[in-house]
C-alpha atoms as a PDB file:
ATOM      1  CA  UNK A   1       8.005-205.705 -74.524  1.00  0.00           C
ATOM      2  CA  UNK A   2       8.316-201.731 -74.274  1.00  0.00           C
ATOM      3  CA  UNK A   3      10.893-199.780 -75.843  1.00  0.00           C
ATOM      4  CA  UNK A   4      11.337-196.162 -74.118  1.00  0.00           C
ATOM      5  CA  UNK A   5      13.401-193.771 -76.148  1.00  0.00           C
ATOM      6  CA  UNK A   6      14.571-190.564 -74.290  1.00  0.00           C
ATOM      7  CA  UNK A   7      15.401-187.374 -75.465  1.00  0.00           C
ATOM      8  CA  UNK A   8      16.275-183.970 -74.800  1.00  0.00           C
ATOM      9  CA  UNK A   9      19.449-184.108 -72.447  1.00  0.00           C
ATOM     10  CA  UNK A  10      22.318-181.767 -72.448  1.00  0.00           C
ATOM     11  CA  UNK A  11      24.478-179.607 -70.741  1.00  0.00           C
ATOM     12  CA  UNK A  12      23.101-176.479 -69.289  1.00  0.00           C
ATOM     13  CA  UNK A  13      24.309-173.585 -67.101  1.00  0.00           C
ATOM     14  CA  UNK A  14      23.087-173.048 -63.534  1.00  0.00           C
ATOM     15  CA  UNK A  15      19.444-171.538 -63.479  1.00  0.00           C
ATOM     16  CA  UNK A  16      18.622-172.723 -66.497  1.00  0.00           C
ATOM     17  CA  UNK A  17      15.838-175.269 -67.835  1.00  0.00           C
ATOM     18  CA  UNK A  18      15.767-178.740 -69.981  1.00  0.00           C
ATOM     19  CA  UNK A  19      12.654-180.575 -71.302  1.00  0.00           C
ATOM     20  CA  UNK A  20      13.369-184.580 -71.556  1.00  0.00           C
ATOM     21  CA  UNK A  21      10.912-186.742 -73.432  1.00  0.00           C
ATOM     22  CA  UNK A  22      10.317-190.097 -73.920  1.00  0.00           C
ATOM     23  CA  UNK A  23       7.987-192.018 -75.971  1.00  0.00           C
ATOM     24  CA  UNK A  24       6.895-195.153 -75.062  1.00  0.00           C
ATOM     25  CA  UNK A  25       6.523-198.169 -78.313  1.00  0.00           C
ATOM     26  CA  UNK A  26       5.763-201.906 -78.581  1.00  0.00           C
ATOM     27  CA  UNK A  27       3.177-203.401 -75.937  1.00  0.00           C
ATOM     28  CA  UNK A  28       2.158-200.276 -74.844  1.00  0.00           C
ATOM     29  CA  UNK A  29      -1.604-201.477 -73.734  1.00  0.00           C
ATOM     30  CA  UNK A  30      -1.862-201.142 -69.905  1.00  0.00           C
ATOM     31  CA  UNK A  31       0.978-198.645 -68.959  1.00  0.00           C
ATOM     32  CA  UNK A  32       0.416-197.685 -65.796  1.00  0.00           C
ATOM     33  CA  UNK A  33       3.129-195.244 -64.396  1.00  0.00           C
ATOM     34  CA  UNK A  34       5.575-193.560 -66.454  1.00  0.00           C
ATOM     35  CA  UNK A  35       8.103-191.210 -64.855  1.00  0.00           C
ATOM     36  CA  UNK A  36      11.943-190.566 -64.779  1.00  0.00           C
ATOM     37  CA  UNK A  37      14.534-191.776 -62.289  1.00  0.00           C
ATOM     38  CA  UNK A  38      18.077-190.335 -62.069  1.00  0.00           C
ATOM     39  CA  UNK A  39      21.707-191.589 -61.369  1.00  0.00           C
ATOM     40  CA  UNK A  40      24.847-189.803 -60.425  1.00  0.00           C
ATOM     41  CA  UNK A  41      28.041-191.560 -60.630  1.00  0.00           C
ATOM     42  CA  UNK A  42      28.746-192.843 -57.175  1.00  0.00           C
ATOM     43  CA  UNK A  43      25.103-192.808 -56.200  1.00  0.00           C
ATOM     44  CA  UNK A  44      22.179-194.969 -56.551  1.00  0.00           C
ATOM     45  CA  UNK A  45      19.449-194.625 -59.029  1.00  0.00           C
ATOM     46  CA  UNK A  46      16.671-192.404 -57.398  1.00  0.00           C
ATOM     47  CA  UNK A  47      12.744-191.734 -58.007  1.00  0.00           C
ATOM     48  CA  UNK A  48      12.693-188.052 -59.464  1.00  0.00           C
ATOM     49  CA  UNK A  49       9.397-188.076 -60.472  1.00  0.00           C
ATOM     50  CA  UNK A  50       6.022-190.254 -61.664  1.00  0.00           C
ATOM     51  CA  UNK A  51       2.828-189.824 -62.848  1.00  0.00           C
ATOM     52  CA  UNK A  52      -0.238-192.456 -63.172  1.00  0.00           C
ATOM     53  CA  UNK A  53      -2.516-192.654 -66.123  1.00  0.00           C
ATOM     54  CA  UNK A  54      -4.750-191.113 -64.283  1.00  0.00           C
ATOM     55  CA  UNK A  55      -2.446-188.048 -63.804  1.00  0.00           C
ATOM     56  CA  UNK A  56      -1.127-188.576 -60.105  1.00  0.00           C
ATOM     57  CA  UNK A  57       2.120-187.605 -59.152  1.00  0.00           C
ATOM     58  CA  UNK A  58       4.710-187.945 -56.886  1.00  0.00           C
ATOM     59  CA  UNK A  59       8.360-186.091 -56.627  1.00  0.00           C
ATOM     60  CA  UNK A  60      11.418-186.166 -54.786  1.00  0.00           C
ATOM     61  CA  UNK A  61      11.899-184.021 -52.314  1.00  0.00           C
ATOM     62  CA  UNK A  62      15.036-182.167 -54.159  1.00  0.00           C
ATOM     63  CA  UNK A  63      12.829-181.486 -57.176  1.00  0.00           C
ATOM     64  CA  UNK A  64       9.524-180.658 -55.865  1.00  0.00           C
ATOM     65  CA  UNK A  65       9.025-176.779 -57.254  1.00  0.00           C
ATOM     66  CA  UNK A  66      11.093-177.010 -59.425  1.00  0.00           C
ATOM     67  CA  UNK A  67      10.525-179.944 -61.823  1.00  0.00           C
ATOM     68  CA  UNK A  68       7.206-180.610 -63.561  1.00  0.00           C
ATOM     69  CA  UNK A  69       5.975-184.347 -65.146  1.00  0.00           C
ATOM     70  CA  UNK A  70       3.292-184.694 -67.687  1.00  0.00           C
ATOM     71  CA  UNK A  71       1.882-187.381 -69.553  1.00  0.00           C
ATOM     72  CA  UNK A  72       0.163-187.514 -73.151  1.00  0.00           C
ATOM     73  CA  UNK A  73      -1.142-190.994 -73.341  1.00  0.00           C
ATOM     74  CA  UNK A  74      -2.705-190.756 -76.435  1.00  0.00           C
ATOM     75  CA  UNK A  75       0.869-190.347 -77.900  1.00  0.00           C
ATOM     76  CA  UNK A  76       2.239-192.880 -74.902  1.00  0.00           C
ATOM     77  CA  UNK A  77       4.856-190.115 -74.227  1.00  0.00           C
ATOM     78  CA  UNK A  78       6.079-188.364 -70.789  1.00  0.00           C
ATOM     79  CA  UNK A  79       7.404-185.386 -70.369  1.00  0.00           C
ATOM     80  CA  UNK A  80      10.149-183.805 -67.589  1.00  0.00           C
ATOM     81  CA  UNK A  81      10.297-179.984 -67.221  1.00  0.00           C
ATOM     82  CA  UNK A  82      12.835-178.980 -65.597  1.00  0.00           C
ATOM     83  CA  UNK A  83      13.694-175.480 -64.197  1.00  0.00           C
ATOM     84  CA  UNK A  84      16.010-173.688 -61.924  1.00  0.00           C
ATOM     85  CA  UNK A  85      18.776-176.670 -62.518  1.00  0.00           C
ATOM     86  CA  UNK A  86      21.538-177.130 -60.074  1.00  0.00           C
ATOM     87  CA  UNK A  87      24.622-178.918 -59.969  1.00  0.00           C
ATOM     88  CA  UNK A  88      23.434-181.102 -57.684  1.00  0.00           C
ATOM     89  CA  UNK A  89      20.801-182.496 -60.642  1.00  0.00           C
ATOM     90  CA  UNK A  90      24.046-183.346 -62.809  1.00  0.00           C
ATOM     91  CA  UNK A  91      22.892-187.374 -63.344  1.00  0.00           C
ATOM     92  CA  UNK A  92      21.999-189.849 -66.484  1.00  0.00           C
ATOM     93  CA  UNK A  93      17.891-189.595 -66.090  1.00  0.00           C
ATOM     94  CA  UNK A  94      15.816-192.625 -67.141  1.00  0.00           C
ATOM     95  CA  UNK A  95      12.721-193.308 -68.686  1.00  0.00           C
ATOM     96  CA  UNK A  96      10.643-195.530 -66.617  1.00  0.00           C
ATOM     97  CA  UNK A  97       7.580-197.172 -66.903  1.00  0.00           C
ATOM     98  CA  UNK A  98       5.801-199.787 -65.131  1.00  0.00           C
ATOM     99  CA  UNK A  99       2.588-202.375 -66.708  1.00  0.00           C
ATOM    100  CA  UNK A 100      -0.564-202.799 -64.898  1.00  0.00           C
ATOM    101  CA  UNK A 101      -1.141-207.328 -64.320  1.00  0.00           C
ATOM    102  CA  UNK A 102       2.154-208.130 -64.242  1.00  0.00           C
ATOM    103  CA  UNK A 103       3.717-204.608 -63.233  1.00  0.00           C
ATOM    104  CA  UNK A 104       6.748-205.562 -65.348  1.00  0.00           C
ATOM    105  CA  UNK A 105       9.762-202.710 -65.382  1.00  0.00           C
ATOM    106  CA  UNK A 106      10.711-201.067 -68.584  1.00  0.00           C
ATOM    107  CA  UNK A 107      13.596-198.668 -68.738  1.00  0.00           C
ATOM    108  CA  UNK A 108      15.171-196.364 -71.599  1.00  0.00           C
ATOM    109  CA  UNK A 109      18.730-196.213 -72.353  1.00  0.00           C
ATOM    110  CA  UNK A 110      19.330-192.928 -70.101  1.00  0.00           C
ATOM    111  CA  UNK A 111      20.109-189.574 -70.914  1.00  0.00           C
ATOM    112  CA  UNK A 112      22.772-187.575 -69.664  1.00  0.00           C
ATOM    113  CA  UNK A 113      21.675-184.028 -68.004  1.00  0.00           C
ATOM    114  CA  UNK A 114      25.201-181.907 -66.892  1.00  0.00           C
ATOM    115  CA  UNK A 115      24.559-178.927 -64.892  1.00  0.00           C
ATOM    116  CA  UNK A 116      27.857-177.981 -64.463  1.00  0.00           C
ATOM    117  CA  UNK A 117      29.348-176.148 -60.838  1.00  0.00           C
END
């Protein structure tokens, strides 16, 4: 099993920037990806971003520009940088991570990011 523990939500004003974390413990050997998905209520949960452990990534669409991932796998920890935040980003973001083998799911517990209108 992985545990994912997120961090570094919060409510900020149009424009402005938030830096999630999350650290990845337990059966950490052969993480593959690692990356954040989002949900708004209403909506289904959504790919905002992923990166390998070989450092590819891939964003959405809506984020590309603006939102940055990064990976420190010797501390089995991903980062989300995220700038120029609109309304539209207002969502609970998740940790994610996925095992090479099996590719088994993880997820964290979510953090809530409020950009309000």
């Amino acid at each position: 099993q992985v545990q994912l523990v997120e961090s570094g939500g919060g409510l900020v004003q149009p424009g402005g920037s938030l830096r999630l974390s999350c650290a990845a413990s337990g059966s950490i050997s052969s993480i593959y990806t690692m990356g954040w998905y989002r949900q708004a209520p209403g909506k289904q949960r959504e790919l905002v971003a992923a990166i390998t452990s070989g450092g590819s990534t891939n964003y959405a669409d809506s984020v590309k520009g603006r939102f940055t991932i990064s990976r420190d796998n010797a501390k089995n920890t991903v980062f989300l940088q995220m700038n120029s935040l609109k309304p539209e980003d207002t969502a609970v973001y998740y940790c994610h991570c996925r095992k090479q083998g099996d590719w088994s799911n993880y997820w964290g517990q979510g953090t809530q990011v409020t950009v309000p209108s």
